[in-house]
Protein backbone atom coordinates (compact mmCIF):
# COMPACT_ATOMS: atom_id res chain seq x y z
CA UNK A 1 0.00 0.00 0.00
CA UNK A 2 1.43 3.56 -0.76
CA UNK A 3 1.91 6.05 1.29
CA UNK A 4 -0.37 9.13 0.31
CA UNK A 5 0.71 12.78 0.88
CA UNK A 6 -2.46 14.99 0.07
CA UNK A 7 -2.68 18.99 -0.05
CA UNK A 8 -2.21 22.29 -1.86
CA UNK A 9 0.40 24.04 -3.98
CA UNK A 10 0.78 27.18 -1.73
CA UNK A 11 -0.63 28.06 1.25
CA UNK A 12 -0.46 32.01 2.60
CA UNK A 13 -3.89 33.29 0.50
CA UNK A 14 -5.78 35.58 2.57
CA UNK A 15 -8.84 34.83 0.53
CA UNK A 16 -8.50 31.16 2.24
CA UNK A 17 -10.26 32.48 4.84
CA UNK A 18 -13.19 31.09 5.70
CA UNK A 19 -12.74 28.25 3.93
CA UNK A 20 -9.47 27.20 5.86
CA UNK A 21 -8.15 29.90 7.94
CA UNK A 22 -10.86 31.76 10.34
CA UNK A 23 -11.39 35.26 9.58
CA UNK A 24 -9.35 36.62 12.04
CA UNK A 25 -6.37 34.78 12.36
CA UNK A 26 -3.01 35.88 11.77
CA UNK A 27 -1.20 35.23 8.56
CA UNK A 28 1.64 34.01 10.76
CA UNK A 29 -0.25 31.09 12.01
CA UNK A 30 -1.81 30.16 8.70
CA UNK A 31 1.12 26.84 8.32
CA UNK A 32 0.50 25.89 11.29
CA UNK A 33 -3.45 25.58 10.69
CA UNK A 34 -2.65 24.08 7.60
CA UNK A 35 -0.30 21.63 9.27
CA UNK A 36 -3.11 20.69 11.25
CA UNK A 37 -5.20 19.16 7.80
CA UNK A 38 -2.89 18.21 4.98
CA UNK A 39 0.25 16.27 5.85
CA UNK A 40 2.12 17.93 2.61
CA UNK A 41 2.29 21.25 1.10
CA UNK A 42 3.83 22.27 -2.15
CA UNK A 43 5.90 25.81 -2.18
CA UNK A 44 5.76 27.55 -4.66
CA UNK A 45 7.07 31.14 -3.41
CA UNK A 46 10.39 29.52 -4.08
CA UNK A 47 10.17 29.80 -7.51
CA UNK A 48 9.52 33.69 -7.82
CA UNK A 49 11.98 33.81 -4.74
CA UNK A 50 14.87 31.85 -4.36
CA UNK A 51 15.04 30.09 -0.62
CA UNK A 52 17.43 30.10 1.98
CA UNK A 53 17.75 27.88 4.55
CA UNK A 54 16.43 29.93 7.20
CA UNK A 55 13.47 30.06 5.68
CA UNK A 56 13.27 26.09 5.33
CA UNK A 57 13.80 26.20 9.24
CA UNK A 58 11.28 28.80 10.02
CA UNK A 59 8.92 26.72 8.01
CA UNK A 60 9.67 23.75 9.72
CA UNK A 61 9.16 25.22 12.94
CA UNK A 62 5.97 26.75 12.07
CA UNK A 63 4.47 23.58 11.01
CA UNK A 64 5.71 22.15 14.18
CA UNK A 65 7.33 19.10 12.13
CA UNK A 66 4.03 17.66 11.54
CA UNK A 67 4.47 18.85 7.39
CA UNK A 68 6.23 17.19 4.09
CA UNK A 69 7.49 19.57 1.68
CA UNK A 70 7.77 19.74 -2.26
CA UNK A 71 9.76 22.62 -2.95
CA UNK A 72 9.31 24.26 -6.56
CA UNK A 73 12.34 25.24 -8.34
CA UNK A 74 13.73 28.51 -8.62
CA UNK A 75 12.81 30.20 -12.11
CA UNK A 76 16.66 30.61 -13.10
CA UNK A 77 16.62 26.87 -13.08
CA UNK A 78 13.69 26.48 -15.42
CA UNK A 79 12.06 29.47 -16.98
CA UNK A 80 14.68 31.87 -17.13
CA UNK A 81 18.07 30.01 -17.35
CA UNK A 82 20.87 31.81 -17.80
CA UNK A 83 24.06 29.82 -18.81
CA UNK A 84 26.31 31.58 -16.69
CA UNK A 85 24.57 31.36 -13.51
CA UNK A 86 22.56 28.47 -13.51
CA UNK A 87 24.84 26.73 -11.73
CA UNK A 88 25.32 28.66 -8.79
CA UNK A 89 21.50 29.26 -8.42
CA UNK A 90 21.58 25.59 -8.33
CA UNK A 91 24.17 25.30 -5.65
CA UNK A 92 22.09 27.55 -3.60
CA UNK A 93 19.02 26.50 -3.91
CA UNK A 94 20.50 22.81 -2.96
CA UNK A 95 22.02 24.65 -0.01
CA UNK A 96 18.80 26.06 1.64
CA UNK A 97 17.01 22.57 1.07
CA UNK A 98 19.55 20.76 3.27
CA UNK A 99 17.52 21.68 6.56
CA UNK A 100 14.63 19.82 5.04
CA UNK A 101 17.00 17.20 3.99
CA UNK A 102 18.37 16.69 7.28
CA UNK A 103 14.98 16.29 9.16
CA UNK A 104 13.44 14.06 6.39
CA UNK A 105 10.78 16.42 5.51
CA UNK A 106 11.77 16.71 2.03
CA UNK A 107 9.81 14.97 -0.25
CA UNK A 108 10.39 16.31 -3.79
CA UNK A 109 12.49 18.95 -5.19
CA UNK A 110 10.00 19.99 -8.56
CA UNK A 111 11.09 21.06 -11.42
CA UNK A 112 7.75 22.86 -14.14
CA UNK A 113 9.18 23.66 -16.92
CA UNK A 114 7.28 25.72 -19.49
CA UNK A 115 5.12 25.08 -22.14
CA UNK A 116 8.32 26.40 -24.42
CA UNK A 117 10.39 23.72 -23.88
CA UNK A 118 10.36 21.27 -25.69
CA UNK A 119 11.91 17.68 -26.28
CA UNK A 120 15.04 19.33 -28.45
CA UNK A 121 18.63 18.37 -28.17
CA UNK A 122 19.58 21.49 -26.22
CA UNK A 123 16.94 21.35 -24.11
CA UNK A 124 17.98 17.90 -23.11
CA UNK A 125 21.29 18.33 -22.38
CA UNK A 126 20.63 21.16 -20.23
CA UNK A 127 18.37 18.64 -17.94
CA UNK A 128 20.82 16.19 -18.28
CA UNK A 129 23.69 18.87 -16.65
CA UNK A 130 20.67 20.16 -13.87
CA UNK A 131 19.57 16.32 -12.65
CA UNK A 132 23.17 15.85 -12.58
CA UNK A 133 23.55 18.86 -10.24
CA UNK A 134 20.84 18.04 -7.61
CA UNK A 135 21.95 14.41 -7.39
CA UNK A 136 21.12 13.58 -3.89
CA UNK A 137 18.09 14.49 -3.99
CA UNK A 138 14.53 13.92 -4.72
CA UNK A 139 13.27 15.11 -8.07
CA UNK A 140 10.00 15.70 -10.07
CA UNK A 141 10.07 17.00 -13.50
CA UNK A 142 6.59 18.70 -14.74
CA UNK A 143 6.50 19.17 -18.32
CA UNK A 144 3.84 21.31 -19.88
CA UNK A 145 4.77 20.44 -23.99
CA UNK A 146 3.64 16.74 -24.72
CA UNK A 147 6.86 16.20 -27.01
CA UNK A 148 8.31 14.65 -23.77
CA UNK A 149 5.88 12.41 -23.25
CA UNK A 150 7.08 9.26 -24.71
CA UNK A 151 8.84 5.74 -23.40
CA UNK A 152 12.26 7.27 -24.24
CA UNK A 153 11.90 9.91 -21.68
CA UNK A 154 10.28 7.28 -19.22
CA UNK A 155 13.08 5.23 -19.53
CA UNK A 156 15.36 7.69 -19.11
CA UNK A 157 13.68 9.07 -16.13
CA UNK A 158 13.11 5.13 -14.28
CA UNK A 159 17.35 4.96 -14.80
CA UNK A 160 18.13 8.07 -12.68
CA UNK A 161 15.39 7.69 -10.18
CA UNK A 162 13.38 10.72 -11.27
CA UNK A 163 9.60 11.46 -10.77
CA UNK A 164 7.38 11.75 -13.78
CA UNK A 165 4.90 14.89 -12.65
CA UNK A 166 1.41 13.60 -13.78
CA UNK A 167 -0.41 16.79 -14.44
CA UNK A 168 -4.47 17.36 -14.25
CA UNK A 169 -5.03 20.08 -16.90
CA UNK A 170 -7.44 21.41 -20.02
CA UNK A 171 -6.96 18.88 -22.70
CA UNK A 172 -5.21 21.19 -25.24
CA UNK A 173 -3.47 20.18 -27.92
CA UNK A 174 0.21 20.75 -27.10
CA UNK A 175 -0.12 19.34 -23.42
CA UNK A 176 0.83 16.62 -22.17
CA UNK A 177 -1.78 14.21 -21.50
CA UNK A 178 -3.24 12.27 -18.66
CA UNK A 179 -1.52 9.01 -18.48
CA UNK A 180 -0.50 6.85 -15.61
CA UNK A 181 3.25 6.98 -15.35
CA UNK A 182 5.34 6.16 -12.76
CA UNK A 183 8.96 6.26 -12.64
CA UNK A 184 10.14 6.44 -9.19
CA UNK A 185 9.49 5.02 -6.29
CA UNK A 186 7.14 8.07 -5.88
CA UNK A 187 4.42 9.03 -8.06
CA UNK A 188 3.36 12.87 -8.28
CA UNK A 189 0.18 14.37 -9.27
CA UNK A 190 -0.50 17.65 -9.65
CA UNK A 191 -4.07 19.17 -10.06
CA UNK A 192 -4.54 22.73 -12.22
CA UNK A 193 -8.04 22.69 -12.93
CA UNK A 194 -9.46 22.02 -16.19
CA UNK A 195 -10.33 25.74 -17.45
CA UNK A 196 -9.13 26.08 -21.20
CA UNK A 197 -10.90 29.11 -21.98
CA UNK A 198 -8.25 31.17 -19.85
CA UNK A 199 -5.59 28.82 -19.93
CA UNK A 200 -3.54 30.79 -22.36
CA UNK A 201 -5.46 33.92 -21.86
CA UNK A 202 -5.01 34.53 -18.21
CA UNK A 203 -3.06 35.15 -15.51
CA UNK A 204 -1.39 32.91 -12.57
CA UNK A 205 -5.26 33.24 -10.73
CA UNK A 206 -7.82 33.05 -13.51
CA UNK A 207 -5.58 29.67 -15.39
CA UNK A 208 -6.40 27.89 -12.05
CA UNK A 209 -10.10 28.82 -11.31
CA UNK A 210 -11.67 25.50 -11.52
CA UNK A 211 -13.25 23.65 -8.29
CA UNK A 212 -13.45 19.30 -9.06
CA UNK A 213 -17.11 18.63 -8.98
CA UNK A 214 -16.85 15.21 -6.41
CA UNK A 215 -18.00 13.22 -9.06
CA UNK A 216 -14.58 14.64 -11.12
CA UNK A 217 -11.87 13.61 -8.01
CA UNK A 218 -14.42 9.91 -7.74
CA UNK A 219 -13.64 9.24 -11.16
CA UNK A 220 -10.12 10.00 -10.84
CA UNK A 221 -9.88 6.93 -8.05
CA UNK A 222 -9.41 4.12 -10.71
CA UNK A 223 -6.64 6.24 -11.88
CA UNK A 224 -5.22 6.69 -8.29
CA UNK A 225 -5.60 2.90 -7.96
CA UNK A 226 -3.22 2.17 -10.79
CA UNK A 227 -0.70 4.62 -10.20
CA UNK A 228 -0.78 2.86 -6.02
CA UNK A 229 0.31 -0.85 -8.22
CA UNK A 230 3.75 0.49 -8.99
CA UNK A 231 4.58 3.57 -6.58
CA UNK A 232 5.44 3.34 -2.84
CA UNK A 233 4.55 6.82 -2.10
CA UNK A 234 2.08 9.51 -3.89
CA UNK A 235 1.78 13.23 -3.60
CA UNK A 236 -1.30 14.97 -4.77
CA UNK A 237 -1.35 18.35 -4.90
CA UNK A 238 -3.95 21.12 -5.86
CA UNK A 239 -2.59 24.45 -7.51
CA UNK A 240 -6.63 25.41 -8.22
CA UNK A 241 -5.63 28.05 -5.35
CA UNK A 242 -8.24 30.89 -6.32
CA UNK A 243 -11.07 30.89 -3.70
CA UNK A 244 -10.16 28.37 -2.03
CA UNK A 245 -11.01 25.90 -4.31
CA UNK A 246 -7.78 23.86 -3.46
CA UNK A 247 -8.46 23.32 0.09
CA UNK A 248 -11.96 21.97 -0.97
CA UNK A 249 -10.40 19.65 -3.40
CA UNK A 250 -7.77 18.31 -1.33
CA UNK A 251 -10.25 17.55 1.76
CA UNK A 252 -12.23 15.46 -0.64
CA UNK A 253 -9.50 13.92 -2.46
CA UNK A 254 -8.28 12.73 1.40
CA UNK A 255 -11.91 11.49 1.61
CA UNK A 256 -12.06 9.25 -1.48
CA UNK A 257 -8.41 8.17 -0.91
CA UNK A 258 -8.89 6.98 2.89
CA UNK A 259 -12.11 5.00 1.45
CA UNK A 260 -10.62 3.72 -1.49
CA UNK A 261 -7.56 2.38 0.48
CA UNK A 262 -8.13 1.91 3.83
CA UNK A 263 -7.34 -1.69 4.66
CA UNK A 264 -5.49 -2.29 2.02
């Protein structure tokens, strides 16, 4: 049976309130009440910031220990590489990740690349040199092009031990689509919502308004069930972070997966 790490890309929206946070409380305390219903969160501030370890600590205390962390990639590692640099920004970024190494909280280092790159030579040899650089620890690659999505690059990725980032999204034609691939001992899943008509259109909120309908996340379960044959552990996140709509999601996603697989 797999071990299932359920919650939310993000976590400091004031306009979680009400739906997670109460009304008045502090935007200090809001990891800790989030530590106190998801056992995972996915950060995603370090990609527009880059993290130091500090800031891994401070989280850690926060969440009193009780949390798992996926830690997004900093965008000079993905979206805005520079050849001269990238290197160091990938020694430091490895750097502040070490308290959450050390404590065993660190579930996933994850890499989204943009929809711009694409399964090309130089694009491949430039995640060849980055896995190379973070070896040691956990990684997810999210593609959002579906030239990558073939047994080549699943090979590829089940030789070094990386995660193939299953992504929930509008089916558009460049995409990659839904498929059940697992290529490390831990399966990843991330959740954007399914709204094409502003998924090129829109910003960072409007891409991601969507709220599951249960009867969505209930037929995702036979899904969930195959991906649980091969992996040992499986993180499910929700970046559908506008309104709250995440926290909703997750909650019932932890419903249908602790009836699904209890006893199992």
């Amino acid at each position: 049976m797999a071990t299932f790490y359920i919650g939310t890309s993000g976590y400091d929206y004031p306009d979680w309130r009400g739906v997670l946070y109460p009304q008045e409380l502090p935007r200090e305390q809001f990891l800790a009440c989030y530590a106190d219903q998801f056992n995972a969160l996915e950060l995603n501030y370090t990609y527009y910031g880059m993290p130091e370890a500090k800031h891994m600590d401070a989280m850690i205390k926060r969440s009193g220990s009780r949390l798992h962390f996926s830690v997004k990639a900093h965008r000079s590692l993905t979206h805005d590489i520079s050849l001269s640099k990238w290197r160091d920004e990938a020694a430091r970024f490895c750097e502040a990740m070490r308290p959450l190494q050390e404590r065993k909280l660190l579930l996933s280092v994850l890499f989204q690349f943009p929809e711009s790159f694409h399964y090309q030579i130089d694009e491949r040899r430039y995640l060849d040199d980055l896995v190379r650089t973070f070896a040691g620890l956990p990684i997810t690659i999210e593609f959002r092009h579906a030239s990558w999505q073939q047994d080549r690059v699943y090979q590829a990725f089940r030789k070094k031990g990386l995660a193939w980032c299953i992504t929930d999204m509008p089916a558009l034609k460049t995409l990659p689509a839904q498929l059940p691939v697992v290529t490390a001992k831990s399966a990843y899943i991330r959740f954007h919502g399914r709204n094409a008509a502003q998924w090129y259109r829109g910003n960072a909120t409007t891409r991601y308004d969507y709220q599951y309908s249960d009867e969505e996340l209930s037929r995702f379960m036979p899904f969930l069930e195959t991906i649980c044959h091969t992996a040992q552990v499986v993180q499910v996140y929700f970046n559908n972070h506008a309104k709250g709509q995440a926290v909703v999601n997750a909650r019932k996603m932890k419903i249908l997966a602790d009836k699904t697989f209890s006893g199992r």
